[in-house]
N, C-alpha and C. Protein backbone atom coordinates (compact mmCIF):
# COMPACT_ATOMS: atom_id res chain seq x y z
N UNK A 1 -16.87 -16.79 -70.89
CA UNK A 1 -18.10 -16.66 -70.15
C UNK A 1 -19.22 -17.43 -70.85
N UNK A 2 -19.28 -17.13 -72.14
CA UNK A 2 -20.46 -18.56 -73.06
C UNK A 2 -20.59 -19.59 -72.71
N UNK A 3 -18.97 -20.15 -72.26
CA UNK A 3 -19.14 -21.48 -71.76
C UNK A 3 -19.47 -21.95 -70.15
N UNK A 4 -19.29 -21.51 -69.85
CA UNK A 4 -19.69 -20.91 -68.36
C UNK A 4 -21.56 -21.12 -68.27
N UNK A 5 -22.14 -20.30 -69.42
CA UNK A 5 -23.76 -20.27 -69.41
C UNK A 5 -24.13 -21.41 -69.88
N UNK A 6 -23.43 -22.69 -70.42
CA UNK A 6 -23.68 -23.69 -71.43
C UNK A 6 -24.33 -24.48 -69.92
N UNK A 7 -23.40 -24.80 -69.00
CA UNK A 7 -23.95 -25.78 -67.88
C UNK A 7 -25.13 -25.07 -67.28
N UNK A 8 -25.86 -26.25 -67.05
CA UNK A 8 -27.41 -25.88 -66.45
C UNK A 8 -27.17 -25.58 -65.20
N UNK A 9 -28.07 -24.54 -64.92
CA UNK A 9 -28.41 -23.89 -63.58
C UNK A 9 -27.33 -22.53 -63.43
N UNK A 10 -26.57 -21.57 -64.67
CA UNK A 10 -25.49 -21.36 -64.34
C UNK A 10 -26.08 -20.12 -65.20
N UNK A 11 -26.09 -18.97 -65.02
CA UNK A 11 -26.85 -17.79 -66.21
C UNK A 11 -25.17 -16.97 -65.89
N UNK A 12 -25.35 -15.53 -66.91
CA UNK A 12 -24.88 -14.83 -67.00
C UNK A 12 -24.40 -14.11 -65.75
N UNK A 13 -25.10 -14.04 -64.56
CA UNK A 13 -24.66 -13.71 -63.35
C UNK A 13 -23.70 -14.50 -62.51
N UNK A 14 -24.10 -15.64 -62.48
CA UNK A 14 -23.25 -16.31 -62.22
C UNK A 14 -22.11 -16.82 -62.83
N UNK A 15 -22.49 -17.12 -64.33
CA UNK A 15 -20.74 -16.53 -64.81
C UNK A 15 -19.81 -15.45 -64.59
N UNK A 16 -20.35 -14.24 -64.62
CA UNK A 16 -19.80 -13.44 -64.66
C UNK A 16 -18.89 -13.16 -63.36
N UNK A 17 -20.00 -13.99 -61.51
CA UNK A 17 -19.31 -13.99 -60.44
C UNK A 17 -17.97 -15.07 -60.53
N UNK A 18 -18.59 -15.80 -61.30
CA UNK A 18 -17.20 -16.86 -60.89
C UNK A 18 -16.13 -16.33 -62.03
N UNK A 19 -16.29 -15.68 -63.03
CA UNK A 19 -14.90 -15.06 -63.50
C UNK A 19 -14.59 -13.86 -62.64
N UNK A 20 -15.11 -13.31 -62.00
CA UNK A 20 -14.84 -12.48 -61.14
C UNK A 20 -13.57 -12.61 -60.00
N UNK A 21 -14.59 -13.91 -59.58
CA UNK A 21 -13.97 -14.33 -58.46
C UNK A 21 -12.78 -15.36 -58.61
N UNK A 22 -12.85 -16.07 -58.56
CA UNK A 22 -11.63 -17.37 -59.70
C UNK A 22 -10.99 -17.33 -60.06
N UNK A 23 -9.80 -18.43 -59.98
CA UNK A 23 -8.60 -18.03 -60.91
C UNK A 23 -9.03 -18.19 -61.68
N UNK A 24 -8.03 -18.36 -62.76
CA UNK A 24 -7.72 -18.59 -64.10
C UNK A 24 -8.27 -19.97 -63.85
N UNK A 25 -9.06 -20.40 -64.82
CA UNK A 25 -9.72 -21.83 -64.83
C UNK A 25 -8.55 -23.16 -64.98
N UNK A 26 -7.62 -22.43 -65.92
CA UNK A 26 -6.97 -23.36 -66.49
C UNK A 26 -5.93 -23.95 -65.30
N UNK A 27 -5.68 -23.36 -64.11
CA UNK A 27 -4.70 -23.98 -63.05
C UNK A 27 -5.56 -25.02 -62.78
N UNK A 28 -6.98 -25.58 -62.72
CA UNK A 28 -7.86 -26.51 -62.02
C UNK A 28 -7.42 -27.68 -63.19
N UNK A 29 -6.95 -28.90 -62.20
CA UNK A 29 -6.96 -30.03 -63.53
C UNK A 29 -8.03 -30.67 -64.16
N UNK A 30 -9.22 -30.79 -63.36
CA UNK A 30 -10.30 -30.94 -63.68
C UNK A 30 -11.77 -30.35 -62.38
N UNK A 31 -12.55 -30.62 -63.30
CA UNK A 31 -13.79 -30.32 -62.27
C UNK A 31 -14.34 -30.28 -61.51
N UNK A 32 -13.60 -31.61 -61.13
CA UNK A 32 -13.97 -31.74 -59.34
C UNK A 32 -12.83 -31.01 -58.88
N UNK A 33 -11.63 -30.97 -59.43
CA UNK A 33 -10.87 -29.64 -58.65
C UNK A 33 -11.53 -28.42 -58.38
N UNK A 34 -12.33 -28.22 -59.54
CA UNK A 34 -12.55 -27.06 -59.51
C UNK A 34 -14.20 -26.83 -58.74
N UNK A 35 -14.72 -27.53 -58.56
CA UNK A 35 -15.73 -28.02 -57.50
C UNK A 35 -15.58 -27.84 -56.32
N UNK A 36 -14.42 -28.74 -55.74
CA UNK A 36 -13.43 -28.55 -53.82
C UNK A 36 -13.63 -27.47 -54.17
N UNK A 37 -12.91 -26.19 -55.02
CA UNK A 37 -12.23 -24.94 -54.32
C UNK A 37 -13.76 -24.32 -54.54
N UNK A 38 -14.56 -24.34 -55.20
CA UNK A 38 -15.97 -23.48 -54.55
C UNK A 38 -16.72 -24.22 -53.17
N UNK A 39 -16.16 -25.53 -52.82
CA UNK A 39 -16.62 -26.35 -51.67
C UNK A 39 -17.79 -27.24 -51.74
N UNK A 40 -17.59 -27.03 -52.68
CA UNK A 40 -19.06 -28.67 -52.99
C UNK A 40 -18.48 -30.10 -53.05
N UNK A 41 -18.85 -30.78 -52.42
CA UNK A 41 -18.23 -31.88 -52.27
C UNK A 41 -19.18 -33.24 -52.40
N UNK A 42 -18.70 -34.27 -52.58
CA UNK A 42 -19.80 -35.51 -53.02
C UNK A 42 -19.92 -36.18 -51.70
N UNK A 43 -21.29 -36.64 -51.63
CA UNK A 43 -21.96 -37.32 -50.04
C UNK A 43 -21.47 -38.69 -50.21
N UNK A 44 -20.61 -38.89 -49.20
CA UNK A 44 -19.92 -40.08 -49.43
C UNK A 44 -21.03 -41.28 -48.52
N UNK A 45 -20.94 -42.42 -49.06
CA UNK A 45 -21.53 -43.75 -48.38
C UNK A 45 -20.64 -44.97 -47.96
N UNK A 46 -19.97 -45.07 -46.78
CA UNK A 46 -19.12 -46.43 -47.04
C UNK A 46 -19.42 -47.14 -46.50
N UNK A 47 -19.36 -48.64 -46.69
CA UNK A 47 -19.64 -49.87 -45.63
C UNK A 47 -18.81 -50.99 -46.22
N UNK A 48 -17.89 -51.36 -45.20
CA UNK A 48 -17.03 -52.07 -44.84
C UNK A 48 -15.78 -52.17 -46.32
N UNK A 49 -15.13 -50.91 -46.18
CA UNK A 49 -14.49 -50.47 -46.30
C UNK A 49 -14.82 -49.99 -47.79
N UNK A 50 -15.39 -50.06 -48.32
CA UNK A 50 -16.05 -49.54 -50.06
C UNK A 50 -16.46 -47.76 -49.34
N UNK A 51 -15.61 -47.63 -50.63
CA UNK A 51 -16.62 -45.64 -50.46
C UNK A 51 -17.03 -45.57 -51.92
N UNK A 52 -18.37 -45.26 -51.57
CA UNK A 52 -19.12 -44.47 -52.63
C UNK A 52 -19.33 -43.06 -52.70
N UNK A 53 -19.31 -42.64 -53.99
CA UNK A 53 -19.43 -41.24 -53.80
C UNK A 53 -20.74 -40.75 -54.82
N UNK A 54 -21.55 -39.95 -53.92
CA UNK A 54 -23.11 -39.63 -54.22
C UNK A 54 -23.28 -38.34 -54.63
N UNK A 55 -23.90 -38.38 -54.49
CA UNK A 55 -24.47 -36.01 -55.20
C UNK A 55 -23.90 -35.19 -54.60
N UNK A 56 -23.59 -34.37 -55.15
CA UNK A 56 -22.89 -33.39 -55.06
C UNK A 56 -23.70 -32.21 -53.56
N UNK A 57 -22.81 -32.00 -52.87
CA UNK A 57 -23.51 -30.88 -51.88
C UNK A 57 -22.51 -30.28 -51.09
N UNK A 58 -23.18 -29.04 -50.53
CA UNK A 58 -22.21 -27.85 -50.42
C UNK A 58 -21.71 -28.20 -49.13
N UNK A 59 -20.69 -28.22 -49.09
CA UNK A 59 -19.60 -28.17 -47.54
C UNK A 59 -19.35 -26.58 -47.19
N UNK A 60 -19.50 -26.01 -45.72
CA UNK A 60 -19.35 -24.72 -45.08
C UNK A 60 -19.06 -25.13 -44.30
N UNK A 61 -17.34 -24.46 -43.87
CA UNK A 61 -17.45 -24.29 -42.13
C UNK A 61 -17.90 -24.01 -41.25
N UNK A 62 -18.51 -24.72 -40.28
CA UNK A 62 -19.55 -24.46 -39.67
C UNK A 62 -19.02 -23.71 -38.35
N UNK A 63 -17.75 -23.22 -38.42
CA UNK A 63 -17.13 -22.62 -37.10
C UNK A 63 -16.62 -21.49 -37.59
N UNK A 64 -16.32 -21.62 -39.01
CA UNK A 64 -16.18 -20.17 -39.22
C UNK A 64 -17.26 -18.84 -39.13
N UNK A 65 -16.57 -17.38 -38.68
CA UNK A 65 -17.66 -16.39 -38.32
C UNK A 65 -17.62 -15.64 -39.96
N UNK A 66 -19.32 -15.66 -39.89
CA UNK A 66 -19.15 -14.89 -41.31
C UNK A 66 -19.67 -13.64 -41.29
N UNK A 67 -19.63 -12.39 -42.16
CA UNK A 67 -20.16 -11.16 -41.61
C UNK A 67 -21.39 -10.74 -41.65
N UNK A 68 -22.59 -10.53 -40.72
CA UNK A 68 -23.63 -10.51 -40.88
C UNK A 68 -23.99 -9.15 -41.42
């Protein structure tokens, strides 16, 4: 969980949800794996056939029903 509070924007609460919630860290091969499965994903830019990949932002299904 220490390491968890080391990255910015990330306190004790929110460590504590994502060990909560989460596997075991160690199945993720790296960070952006482990990024997809909370659903943040990078804003892609392409033109003529080049993809760039930009800042990071949250992907939600927008068809899924969630519980109000």
């Amino acid at each position: 969980m220490r390491r968890l509070c080391i990255v910015p924007g990330v306190g004790p609460v929110t460590a504590g949800a994502i060990m909560a919630f989460a596997p075991d860290l160690r199945t993720f091969a790296s960070g952006r794996n482990f990024a997809a499965w909370l659903g943040l994903v990078p804003r892609q830019r392409s033109t003529g056939g080049k993809t760039r990949l930009g800042s990071v932002r949250a992907f939600f299904d927008q068809k899924a029903s969630y519980p109000q």
